[in-house]
C-alpha atoms as a PDB file:
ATOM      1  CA  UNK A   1     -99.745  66.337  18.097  1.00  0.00           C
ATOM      2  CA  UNK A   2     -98.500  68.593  15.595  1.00  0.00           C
ATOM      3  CA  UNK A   3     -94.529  67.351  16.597  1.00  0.00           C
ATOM      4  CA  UNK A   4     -95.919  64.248  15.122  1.00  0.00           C
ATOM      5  CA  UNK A   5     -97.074  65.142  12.164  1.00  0.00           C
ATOM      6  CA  UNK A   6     -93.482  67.665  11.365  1.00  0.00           C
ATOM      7  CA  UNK A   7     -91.436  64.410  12.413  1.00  0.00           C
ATOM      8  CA  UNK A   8     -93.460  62.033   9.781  1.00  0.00           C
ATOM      9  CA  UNK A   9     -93.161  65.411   7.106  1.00  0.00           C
ATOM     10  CA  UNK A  10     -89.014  65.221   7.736  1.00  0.00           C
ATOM     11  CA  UNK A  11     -89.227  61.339   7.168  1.00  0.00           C
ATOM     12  CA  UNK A  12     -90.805  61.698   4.262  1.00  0.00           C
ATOM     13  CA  UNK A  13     -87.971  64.401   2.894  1.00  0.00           C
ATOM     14  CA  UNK A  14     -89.625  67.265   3.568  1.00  0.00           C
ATOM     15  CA  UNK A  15     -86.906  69.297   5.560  1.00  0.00           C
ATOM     16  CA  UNK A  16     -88.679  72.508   6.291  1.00  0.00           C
ATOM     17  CA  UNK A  17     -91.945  73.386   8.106  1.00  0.00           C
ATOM     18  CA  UNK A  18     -93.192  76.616   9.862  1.00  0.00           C
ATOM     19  CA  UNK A  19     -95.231  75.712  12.155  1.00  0.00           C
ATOM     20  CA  UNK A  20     -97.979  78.420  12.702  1.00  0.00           C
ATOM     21  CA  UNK A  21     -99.552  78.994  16.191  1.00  0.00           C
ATOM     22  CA  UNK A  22    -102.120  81.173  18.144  1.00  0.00           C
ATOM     23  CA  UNK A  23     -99.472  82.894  20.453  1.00  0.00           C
ATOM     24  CA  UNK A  24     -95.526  82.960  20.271  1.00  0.00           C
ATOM     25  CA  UNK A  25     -95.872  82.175  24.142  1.00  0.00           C
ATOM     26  CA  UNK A  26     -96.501  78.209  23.379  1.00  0.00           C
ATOM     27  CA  UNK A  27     -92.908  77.654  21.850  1.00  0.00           C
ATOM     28  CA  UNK A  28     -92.117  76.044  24.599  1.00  0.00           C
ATOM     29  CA  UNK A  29     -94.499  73.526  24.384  1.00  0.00           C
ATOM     30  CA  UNK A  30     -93.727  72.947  20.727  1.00  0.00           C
ATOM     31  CA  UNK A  31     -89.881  72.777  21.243  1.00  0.00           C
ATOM     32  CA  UNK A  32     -90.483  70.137  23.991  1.00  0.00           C
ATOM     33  CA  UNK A  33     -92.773  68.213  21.885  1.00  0.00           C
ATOM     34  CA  UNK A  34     -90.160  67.952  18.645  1.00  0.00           C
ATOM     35  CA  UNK A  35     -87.838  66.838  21.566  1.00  0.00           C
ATOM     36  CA  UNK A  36     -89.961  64.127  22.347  1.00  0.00           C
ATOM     37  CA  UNK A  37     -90.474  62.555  19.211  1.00  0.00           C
ATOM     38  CA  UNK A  38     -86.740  62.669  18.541  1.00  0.00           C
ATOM     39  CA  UNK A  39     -87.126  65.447  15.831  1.00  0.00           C
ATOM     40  CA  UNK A  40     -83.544  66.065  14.823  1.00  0.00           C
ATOM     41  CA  UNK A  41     -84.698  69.328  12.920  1.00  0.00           C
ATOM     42  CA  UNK A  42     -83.401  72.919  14.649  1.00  0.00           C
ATOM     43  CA  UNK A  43     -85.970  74.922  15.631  1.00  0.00           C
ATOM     44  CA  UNK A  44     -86.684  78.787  15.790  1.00  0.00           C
ATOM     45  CA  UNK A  45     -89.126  81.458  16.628  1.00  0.00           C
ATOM     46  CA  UNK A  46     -89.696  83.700  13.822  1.00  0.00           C
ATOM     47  CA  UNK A  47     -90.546  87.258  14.925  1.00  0.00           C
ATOM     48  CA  UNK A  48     -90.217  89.084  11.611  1.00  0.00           C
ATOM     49  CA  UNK A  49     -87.440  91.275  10.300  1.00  0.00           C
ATOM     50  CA  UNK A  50     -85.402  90.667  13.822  1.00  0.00           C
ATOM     51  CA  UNK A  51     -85.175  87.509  13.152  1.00  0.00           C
ATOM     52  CA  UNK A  52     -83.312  87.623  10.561  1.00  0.00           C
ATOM     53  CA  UNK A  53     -81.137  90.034  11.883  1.00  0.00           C
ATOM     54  CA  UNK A  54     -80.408  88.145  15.204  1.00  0.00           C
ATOM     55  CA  UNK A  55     -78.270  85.591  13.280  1.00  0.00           C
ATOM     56  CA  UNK A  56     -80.523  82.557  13.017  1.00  0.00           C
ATOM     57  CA  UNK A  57     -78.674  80.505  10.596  1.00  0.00           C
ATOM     58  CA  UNK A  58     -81.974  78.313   8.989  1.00  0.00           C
ATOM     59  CA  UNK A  59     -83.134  81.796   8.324  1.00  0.00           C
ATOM     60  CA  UNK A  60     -80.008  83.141   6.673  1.00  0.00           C
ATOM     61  CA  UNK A  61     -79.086  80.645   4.507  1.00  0.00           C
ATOM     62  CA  UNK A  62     -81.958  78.736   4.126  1.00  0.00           C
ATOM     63  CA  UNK A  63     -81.095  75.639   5.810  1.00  0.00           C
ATOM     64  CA  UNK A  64     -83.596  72.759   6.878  1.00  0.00           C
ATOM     65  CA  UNK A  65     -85.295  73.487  10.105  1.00  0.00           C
ATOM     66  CA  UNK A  66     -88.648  74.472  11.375  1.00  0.00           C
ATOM     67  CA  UNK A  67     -89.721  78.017  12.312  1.00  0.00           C
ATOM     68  CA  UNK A  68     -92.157  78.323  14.699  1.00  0.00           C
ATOM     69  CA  UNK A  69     -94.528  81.681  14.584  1.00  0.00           C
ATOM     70  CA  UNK A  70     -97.652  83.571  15.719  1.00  0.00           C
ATOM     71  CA  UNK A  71    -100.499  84.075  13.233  1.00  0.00           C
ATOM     72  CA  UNK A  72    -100.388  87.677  14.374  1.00  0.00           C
ATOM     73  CA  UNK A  73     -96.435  87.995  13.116  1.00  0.00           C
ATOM     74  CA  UNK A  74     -97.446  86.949   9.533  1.00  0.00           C
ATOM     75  CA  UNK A  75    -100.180  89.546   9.514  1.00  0.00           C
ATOM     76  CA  UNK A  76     -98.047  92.567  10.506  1.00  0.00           C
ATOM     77  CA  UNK A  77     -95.307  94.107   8.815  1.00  0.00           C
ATOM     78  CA  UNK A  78     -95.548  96.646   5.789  1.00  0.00           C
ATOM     79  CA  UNK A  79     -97.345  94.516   3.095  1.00  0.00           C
ATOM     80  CA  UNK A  80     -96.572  91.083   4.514  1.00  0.00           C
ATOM     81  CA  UNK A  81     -93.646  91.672   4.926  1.00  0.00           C
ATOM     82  CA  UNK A  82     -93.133  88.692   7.381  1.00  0.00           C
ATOM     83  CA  UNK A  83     -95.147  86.531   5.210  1.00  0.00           C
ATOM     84  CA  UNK A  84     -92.320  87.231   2.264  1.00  0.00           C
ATOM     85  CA  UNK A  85     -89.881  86.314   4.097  1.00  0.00           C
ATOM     86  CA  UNK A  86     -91.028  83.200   5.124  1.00  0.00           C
ATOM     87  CA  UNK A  87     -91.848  82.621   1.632  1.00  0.00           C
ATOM     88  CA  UNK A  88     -87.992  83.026   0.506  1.00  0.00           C
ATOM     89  CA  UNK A  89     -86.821  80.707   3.266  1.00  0.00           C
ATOM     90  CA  UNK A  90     -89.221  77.827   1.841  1.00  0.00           C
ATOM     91  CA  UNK A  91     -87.518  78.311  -1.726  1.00  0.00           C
ATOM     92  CA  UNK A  92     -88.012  78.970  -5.027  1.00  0.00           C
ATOM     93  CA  UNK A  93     -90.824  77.675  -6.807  1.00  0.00           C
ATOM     94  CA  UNK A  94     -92.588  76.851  -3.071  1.00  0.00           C
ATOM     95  CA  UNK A  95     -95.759  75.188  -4.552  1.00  0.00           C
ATOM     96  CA  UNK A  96     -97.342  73.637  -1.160  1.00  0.00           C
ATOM     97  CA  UNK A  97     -97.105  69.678  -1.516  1.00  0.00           C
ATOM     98  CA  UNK A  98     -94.630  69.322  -4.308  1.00  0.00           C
ATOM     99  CA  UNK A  99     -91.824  71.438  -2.553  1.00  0.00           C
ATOM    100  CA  UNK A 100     -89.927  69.945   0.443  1.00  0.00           C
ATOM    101  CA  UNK A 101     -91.606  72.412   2.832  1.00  0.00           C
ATOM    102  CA  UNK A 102     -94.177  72.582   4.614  1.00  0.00           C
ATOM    103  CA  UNK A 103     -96.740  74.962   7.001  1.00  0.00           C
ATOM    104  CA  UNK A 104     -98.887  73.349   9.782  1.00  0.00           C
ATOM    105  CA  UNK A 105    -101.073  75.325  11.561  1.00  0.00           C
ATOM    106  CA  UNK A 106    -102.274  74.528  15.429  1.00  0.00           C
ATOM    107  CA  UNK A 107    -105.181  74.610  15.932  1.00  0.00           C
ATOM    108  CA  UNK A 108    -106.489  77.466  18.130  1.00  0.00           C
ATOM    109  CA  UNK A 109    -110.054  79.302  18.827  1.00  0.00           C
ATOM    110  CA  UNK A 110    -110.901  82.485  20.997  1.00  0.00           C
END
């Protein structure tokens, strides 16, 4: 379970995961897994630029959370757009296992 493996990552001080996933339909699931294993960490679904513009406050000011997404929302947008801003929200200097953020990816296939 990935919920598992985001609620070990935020008891080991890292405060920040996107959590990457073959459709934006199974947020659902996710949210109701991170309930389960008592994940105190807000979640949200990242959509791209709309996001960000819909208020989400672990988007806007960079606040601990996860952000749940589709593979296909990093890939579109004008020059990764999405990808950028995803980027930002981890923080400067975002260097994968040194950094208190994190991405997981689900596992998928088609």
């Amino acid at each position: 379970m990935i919920s598992l493996l985001v609620h070990e990552l935020y008891l080991w001080n890292s405060k920040k995961s996107v959590w990457i996933s073959a459709t934006k339909e199974l947020v659902k699931d996710a949210a109701s897994e991170l309930k389960t294993v008592y994940c105190p960490l807000e979640m949200i679904q990242f959509t791209g630029r709309s996001t960000l513009a819909s208020g989400a406050e672990i988007m806007k000011k960079g606040q601990p959370g996860i952000i749940f997404t589709a593979y296909t929302t990093l890939t579109s947008g004008q020059q990764n757009e999405n990808l950028f801003q995803l980027a930002d929200w981890m923080g400067a200097g975002y260097a994968g296992l040194t950094n208190d953020a994190r991405f997981v990816f689900a596992k998928f296939q088609k």
